[in-house]
C-alpha atoms as a PDB file:
ATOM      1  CA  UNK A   1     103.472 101.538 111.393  1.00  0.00           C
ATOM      2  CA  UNK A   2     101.191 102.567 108.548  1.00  0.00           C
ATOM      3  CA  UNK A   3     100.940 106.149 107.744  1.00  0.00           C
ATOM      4  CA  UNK A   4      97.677 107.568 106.560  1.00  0.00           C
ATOM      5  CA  UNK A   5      99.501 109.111 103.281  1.00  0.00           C
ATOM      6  CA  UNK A   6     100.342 105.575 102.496  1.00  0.00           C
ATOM      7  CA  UNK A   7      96.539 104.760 102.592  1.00  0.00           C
ATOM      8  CA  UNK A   8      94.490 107.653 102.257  1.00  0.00           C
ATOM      9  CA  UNK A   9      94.540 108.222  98.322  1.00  0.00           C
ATOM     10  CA  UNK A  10      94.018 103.949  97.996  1.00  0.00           C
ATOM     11  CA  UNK A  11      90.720 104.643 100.462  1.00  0.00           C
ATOM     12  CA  UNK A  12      89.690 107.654  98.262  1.00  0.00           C
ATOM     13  CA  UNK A  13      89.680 105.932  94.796  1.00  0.00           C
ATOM     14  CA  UNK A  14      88.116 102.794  96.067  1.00  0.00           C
ATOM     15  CA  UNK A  15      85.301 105.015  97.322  1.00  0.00           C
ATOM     16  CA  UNK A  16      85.039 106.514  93.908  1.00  0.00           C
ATOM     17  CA  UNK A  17      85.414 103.594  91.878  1.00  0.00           C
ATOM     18  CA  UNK A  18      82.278 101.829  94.516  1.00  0.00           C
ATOM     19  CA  UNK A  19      79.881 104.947  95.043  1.00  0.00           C
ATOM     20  CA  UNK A  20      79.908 106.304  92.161  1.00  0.00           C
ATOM     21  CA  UNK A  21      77.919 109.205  91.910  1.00  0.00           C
ATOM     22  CA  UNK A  22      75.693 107.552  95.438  1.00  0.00           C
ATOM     23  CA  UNK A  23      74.293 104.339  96.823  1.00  0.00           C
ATOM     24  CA  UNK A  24      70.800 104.333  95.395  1.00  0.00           C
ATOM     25  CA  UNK A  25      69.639 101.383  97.481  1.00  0.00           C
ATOM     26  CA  UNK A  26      70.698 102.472 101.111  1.00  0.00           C
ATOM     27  CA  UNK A  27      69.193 105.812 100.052  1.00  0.00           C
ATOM     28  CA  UNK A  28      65.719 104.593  98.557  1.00  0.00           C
ATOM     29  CA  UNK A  29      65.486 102.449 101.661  1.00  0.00           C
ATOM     30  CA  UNK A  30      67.433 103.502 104.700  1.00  0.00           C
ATOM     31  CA  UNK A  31      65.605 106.961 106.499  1.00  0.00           C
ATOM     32  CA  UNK A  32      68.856 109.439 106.881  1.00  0.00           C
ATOM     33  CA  UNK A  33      67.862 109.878 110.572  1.00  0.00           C
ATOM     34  CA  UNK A  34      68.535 106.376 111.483  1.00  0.00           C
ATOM     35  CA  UNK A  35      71.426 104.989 113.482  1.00  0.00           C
ATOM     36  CA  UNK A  36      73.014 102.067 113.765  1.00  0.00           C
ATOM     37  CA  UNK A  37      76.253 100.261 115.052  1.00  0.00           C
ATOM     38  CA  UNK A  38      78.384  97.628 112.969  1.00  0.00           C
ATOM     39  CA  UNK A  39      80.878  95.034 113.881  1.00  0.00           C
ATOM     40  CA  UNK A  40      83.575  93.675 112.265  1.00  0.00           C
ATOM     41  CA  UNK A  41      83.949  89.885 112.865  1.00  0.00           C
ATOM     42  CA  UNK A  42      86.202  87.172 112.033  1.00  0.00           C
ATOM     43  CA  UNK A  43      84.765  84.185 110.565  1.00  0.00           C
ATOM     44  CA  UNK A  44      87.655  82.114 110.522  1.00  0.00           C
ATOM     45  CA  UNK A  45      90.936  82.302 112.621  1.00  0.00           C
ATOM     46  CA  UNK A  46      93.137  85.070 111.283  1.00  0.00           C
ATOM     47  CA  UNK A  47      96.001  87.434 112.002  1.00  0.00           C
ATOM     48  CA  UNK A  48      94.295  91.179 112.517  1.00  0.00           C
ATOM     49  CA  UNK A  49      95.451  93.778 110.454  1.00  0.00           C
ATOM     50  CA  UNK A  50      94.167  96.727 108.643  1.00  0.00           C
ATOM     51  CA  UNK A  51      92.102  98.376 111.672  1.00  0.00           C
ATOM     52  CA  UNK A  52      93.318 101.770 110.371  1.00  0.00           C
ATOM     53  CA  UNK A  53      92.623 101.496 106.942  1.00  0.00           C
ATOM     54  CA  UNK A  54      88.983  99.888 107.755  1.00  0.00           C
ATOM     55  CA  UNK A  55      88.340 103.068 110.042  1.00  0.00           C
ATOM     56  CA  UNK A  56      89.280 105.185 107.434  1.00  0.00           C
ATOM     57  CA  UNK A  57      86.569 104.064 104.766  1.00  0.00           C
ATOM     58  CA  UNK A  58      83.976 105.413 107.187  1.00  0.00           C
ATOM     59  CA  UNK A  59      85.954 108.274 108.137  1.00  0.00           C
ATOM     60  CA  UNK A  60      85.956 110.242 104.615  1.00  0.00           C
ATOM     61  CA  UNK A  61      82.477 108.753 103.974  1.00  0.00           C
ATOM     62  CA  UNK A  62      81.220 110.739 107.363  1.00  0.00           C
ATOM     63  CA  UNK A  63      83.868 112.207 109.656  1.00  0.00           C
ATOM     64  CA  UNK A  64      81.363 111.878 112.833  1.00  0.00           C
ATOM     65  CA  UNK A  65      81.188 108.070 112.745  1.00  0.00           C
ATOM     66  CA  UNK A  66      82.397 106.697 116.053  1.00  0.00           C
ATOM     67  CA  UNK A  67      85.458 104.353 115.836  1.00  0.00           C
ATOM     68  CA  UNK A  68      86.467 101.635 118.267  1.00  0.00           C
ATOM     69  CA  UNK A  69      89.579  99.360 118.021  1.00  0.00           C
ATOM     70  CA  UNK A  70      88.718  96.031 119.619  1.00  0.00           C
ATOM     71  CA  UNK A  71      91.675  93.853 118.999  1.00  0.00           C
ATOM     72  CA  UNK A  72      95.236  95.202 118.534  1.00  0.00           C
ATOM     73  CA  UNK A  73      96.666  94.713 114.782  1.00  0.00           C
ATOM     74  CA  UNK A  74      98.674  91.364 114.586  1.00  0.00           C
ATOM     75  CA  UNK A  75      96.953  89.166 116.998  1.00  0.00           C
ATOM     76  CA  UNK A  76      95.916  86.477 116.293  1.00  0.00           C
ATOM     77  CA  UNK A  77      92.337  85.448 116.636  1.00  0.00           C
ATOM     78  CA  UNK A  78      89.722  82.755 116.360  1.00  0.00           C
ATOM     79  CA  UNK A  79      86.456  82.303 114.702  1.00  0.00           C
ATOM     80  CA  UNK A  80      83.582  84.567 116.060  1.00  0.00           C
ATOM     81  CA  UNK A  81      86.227  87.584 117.609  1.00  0.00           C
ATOM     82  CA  UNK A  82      85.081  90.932 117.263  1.00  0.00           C
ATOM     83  CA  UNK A  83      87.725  93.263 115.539  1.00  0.00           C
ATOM     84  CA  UNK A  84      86.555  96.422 114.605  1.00  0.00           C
ATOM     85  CA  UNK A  85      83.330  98.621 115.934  1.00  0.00           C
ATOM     86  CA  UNK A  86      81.961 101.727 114.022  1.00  0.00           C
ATOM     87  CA  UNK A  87      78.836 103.844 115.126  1.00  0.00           C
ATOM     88  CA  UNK A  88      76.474 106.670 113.466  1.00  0.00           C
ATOM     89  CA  UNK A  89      74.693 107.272 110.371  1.00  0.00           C
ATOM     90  CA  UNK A  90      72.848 103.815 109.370  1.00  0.00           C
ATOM     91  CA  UNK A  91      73.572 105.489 105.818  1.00  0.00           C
ATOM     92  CA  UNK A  92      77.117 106.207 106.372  1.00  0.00           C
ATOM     93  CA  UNK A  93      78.203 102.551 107.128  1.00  0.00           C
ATOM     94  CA  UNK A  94      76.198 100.972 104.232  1.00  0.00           C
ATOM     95  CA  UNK A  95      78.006 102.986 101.946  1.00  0.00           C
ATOM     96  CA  UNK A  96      81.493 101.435 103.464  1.00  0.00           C
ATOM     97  CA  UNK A  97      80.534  98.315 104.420  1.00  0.00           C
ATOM     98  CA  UNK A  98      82.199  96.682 101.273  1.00  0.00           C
ATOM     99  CA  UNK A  99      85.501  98.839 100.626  1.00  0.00           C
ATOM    100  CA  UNK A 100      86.325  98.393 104.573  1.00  0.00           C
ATOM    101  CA  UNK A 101      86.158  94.400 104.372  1.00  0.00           C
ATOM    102  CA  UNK A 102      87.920  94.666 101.143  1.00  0.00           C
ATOM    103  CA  UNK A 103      90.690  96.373 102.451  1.00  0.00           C
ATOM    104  CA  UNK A 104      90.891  94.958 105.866  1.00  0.00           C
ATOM    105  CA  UNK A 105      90.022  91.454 104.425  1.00  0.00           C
ATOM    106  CA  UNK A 106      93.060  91.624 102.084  1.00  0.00           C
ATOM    107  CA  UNK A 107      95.511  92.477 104.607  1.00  0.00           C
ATOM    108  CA  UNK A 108      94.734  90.819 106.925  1.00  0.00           C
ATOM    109  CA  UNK A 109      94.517  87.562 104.626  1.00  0.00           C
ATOM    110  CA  UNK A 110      98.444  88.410 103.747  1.00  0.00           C
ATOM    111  CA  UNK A 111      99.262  88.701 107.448  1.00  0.00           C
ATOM    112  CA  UNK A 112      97.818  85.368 108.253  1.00  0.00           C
ATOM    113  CA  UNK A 113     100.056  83.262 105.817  1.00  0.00           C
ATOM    114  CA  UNK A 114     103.062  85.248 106.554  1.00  0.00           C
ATOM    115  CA  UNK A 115     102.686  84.283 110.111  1.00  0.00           C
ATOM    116  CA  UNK A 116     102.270  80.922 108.999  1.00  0.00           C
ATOM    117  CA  UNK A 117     105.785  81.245 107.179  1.00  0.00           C
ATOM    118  CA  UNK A 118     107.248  82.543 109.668  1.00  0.00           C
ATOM    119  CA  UNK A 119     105.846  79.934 112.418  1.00  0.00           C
ATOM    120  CA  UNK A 120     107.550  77.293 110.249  1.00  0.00           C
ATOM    121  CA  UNK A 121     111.351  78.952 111.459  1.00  0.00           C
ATOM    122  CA  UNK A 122     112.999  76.562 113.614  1.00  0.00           C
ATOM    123  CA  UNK A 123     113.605  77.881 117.270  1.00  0.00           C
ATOM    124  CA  UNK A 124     117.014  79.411 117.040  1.00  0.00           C
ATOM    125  CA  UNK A 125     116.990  80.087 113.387  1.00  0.00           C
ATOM    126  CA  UNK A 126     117.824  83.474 112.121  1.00  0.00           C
ATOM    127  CA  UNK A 127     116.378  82.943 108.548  1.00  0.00           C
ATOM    128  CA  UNK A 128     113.563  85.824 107.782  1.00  0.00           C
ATOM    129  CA  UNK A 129     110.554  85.608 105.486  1.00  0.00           C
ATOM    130  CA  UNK A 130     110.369  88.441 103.205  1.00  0.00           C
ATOM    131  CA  UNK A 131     107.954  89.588 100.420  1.00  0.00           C
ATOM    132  CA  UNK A 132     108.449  90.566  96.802  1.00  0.00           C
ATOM    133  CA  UNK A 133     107.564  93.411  94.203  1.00  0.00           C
ATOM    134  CA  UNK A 134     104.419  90.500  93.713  1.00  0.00           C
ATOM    135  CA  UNK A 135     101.804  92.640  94.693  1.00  0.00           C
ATOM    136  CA  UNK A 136      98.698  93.793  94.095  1.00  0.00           C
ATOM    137  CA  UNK A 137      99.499  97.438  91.864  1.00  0.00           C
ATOM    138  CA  UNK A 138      98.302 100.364  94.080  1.00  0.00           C
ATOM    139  CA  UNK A 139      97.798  98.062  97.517  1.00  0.00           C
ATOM    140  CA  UNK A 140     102.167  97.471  97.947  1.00  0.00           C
ATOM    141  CA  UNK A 141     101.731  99.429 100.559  1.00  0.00           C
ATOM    142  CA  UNK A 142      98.919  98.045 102.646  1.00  0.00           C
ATOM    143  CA  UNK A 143     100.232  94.685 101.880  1.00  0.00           C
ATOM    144  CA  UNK A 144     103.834  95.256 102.575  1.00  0.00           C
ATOM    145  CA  UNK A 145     102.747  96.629 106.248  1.00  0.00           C
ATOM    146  CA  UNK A 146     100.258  93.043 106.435  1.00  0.00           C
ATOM    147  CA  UNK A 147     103.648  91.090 106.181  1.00  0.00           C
ATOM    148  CA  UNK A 148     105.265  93.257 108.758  1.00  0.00           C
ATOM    149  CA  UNK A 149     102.467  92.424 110.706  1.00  0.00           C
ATOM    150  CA  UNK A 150     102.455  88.941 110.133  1.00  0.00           C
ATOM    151  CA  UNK A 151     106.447  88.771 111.481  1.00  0.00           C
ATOM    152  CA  UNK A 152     107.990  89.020 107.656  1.00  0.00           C
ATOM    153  CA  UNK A 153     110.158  91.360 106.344  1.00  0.00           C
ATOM    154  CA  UNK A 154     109.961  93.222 103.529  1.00  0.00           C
ATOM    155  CA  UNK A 155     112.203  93.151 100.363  1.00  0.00           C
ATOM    156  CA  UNK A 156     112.912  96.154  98.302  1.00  0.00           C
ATOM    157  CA  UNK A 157     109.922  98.435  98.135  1.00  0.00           C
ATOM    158  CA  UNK A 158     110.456  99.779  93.844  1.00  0.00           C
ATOM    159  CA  UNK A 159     113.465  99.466  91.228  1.00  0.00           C
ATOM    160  CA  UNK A 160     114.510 102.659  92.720  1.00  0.00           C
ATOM    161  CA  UNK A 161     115.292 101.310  95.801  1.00  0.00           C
ATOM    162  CA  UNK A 162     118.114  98.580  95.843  1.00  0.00           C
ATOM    163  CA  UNK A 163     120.034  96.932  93.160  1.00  0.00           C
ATOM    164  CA  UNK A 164     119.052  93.516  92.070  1.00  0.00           C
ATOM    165  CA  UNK A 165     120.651  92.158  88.590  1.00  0.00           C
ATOM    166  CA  UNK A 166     118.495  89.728  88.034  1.00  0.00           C
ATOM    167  CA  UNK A 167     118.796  86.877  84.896  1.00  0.00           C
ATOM    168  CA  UNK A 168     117.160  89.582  82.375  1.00  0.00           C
ATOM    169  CA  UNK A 169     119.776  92.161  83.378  1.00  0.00           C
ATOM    170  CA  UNK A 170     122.665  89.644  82.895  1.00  0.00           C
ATOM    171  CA  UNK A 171     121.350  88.838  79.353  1.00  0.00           C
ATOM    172  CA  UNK A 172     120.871  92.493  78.576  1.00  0.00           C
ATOM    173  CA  UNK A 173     124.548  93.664  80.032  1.00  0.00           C
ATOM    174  CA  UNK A 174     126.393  90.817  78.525  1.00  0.00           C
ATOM    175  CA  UNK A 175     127.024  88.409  81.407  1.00  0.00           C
ATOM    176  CA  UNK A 176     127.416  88.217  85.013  1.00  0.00           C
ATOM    177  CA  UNK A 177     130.718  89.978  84.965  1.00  0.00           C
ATOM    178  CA  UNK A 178     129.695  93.341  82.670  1.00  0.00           C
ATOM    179  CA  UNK A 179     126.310  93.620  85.243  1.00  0.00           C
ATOM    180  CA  UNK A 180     127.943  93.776  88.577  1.00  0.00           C
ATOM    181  CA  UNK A 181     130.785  95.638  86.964  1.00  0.00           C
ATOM    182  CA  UNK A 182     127.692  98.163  85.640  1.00  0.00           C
ATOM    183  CA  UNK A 183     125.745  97.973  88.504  1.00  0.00           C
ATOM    184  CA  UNK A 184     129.074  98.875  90.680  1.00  0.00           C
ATOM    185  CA  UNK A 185     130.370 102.284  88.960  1.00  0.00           C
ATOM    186  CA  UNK A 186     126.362 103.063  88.998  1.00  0.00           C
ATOM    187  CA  UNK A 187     125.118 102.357  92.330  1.00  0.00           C
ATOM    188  CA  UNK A 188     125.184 104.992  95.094  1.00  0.00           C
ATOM    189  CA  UNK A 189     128.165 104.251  97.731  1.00  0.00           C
ATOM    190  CA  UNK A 190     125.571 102.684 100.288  1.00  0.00           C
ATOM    191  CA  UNK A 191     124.070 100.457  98.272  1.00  0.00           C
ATOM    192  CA  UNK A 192     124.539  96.130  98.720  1.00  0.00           C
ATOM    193  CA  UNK A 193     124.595  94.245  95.013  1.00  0.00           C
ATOM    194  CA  UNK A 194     122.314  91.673  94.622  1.00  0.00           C
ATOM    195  CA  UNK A 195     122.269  89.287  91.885  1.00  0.00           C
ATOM    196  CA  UNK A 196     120.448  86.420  91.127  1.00  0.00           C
ATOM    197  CA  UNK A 197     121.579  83.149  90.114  1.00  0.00           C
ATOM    198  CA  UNK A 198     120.651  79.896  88.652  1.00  0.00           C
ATOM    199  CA  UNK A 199     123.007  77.216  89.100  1.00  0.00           C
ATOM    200  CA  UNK A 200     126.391  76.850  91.269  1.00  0.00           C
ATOM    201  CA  UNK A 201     128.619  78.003  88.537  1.00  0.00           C
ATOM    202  CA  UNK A 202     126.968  81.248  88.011  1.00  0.00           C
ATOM    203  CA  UNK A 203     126.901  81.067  92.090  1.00  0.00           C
ATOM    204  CA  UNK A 204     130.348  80.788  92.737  1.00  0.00           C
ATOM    205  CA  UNK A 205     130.960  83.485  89.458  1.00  0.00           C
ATOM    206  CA  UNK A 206     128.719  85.800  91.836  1.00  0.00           C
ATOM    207  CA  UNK A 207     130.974  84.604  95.049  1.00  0.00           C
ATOM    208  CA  UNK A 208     134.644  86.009  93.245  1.00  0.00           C
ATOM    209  CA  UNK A 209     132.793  89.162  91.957  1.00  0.00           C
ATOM    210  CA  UNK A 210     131.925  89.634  95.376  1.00  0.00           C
ATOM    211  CA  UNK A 211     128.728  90.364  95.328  1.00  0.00           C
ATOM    212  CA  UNK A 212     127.145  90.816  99.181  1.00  0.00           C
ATOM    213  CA  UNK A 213     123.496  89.151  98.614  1.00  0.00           C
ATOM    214  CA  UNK A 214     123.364  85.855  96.397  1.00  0.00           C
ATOM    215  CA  UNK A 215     119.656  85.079  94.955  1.00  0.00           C
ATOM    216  CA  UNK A 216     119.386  81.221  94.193  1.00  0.00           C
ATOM    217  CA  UNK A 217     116.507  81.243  92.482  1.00  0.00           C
ATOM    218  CA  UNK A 218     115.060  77.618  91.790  1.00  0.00           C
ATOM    219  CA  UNK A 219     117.749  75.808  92.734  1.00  0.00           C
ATOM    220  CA  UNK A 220     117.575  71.858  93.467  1.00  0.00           C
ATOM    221  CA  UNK A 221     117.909  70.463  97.047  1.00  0.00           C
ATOM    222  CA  UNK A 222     121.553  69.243  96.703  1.00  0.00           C
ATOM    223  CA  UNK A 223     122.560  72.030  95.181  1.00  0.00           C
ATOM    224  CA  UNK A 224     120.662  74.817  97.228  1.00  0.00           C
ATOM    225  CA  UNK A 225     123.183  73.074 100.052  1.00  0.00           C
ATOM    226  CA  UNK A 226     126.000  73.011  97.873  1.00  0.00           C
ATOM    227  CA  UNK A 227     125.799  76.672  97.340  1.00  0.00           C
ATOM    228  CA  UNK A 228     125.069  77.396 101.105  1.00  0.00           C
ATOM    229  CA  UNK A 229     128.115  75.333 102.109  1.00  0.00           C
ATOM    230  CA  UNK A 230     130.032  76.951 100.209  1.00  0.00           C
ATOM    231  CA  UNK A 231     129.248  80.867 100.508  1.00  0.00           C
ATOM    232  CA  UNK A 232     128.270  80.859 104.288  1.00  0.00           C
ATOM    233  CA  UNK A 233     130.401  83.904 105.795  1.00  0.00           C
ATOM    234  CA  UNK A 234     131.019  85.492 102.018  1.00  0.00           C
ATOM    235  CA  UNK A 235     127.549  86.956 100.885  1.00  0.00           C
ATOM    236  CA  UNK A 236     123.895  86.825 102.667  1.00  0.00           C
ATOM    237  CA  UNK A 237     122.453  83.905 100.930  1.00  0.00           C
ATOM    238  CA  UNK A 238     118.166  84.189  99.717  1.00  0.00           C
ATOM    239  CA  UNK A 239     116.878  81.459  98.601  1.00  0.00           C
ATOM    240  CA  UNK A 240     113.631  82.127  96.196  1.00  0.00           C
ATOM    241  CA  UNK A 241     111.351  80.747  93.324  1.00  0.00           C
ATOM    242  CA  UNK A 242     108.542  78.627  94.277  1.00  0.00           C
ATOM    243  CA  UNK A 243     109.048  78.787  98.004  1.00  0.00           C
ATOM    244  CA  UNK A 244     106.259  76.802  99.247  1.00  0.00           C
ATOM    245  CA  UNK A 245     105.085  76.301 102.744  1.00  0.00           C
ATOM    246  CA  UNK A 246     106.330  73.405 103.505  1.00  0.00           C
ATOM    247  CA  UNK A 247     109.867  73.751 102.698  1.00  0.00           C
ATOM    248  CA  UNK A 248     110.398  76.697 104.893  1.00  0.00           C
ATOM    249  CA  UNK A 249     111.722  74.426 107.632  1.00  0.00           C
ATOM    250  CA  UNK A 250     114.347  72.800 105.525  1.00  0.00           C
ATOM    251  CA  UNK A 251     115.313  76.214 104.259  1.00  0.00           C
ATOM    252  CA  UNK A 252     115.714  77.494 107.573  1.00  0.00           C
ATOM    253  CA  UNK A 253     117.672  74.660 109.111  1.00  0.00           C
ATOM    254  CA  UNK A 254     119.979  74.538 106.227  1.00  0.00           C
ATOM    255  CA  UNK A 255     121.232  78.096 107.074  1.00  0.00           C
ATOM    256  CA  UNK A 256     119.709  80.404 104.621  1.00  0.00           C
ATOM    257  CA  UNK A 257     119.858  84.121 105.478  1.00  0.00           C
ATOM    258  CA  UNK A 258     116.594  85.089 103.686  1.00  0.00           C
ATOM    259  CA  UNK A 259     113.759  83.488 102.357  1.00  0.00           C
ATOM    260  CA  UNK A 260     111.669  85.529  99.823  1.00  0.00           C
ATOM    261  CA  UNK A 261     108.342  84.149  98.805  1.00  0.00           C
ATOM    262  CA  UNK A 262     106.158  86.258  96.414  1.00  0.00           C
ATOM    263  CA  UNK A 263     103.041  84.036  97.389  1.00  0.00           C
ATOM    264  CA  UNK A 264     103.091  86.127 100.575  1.00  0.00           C
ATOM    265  CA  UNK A 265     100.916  88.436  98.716  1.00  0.00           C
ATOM    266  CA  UNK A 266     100.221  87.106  95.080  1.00  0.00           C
ATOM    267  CA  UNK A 267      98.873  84.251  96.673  1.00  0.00           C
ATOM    268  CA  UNK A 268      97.111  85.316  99.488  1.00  0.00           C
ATOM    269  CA  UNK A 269      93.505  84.403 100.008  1.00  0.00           C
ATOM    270  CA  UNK A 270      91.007  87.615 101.630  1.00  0.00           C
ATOM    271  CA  UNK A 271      90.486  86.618 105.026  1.00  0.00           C
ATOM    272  CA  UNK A 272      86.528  86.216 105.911  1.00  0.00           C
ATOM    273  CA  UNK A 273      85.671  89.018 107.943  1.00  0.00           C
ATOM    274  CA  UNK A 274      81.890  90.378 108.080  1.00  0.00           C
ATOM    275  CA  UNK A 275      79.787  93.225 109.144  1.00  0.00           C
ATOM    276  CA  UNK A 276      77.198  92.919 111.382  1.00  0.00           C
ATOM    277  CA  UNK A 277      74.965  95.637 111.665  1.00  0.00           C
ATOM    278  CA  UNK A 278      72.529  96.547 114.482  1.00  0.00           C
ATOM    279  CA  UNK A 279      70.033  99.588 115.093  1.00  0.00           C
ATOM    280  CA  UNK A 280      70.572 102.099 117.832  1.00  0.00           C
ATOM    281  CA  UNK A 281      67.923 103.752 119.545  1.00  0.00           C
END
């Protein structure tokens, strides 16, 4: 679920940053009496999401523009489906036609290739697609909820929020053995270590310090097995760097715990979605 305060103040300066001080052309050309109705439509098959957010463009524009939800967030539609309807002001919906689709076409572009991740998982595999801190700056949030919708998970929302010594922070502390040691007299009592890794000795280093989440982070086929074979039980094993589509299957089968791909959202295209206006009587 997506609460407004996680969207509201992104809606607000997109506004500001589009109208500026008014939309000269819908008001030298459009009469303020007229009406009109506008529909949001997929031109391409797509995962749904950002129904919310795309009502509430129009909302702070004009609060009496109708809304209607026509398909549910994360389903999964075809070319020509209608998503989203909104209804009043002719003037009102010109002025959010574009930050709507550029919100709603953004997430719901990440929610269509995390669902193609995540249709890659083997029946019977446990492995989950996750995101990273890859994001777009001031949109985490409405692309963090598009994974979710797309059946990912999500990694660590800020720094603040989980400890993850990654291969800066082991150069910085002095080695893999002064970091965890750090990050363990540091950490608050609830929270997992994470470090990252980049070959099997640092991996099995990471194993006797034992640290509960292992990151191997580029590793080579052969080895990516190695290190699962050997630290299956001992730590929750992510595999990341590069994760590409097509590899999620091998991934999965070979018994990783977590696969984190930052392409979820760095890489991401905007899904096609248009507006299609009509006059109302």
């Amino acid at each position: 679920m997506l609460l407004p305060n996680a969207y509201l103040d992104v809606v607000d300066r997109a506004l500001a940053e589009d109208l500026g001080s008014g939309d000269v052309t819908t008001e030298a050309t459009v009469d303020e009496s007229t009406s009109a109705r506008a529909t949001a439509v997929a031109r391409q098959p797509l995962v749904v999401c950002g129904g919310e957010v795309f009502f509430a463009v129009f909302r702070r524009i004009d609060a009496s523009v109708r809304c209607e939800k026509l398909v549910d967030d994360g389903a999964k539609v075809e070319r020509g489906a209608a998503l989203w309807r909104v209804e009043g002001a002719a003037r009102s919906l010109l002025m959010g036609e574009r930050v709507s689709l550029n919100l709603s076409q953004r997430m719901s572009g990440v929610a269509t290739l995390t669902r193609a991740f995540v249709e890659q998982i083997p029946e019977g595999c446990t492995t989950r697609v996750v995101d990273t801190r890859k994001t777009t700056p001031g949109l985490r949030a409405l692309e963090r909820h598009a994974v979710r919708v797309g059946g990912g998970h999500n990694h660590r929302d800020n720094l603040s929020s989980a400890v993850l010594i990654k291969d800066n922070h082991i150069v910085a502390a002095g080695g893999i053995e002064r970091a965890v040691e750090r990050a363990r007299q540091h950490a608050p009592h609830t929270s997992r270590i994470e470090i990252e890794v980049a070959n099997l000795a640092e991996f099995d280093r990471a194993l006797a310090l034992g640290c509960e989440i292992i990151m191997i982070d580029n590793f080579s086929t052969p080895d990516m097995l190695e290190a699962v074979r050997r630290g299956r039980g001992k730590a929750i094993l992510e595999v990341s760097g590069g994760v590409r589509l097509e590899r999620i299957r091998e991934l999965a089968r070979a018994g990783v715990d977590i696969v984190s791909a930052g392409a979820l959202t760095h890489s991401a295209p905007a899904a096609d979605i248009a507006l299609d206006l009509e006059l109302m009587p």
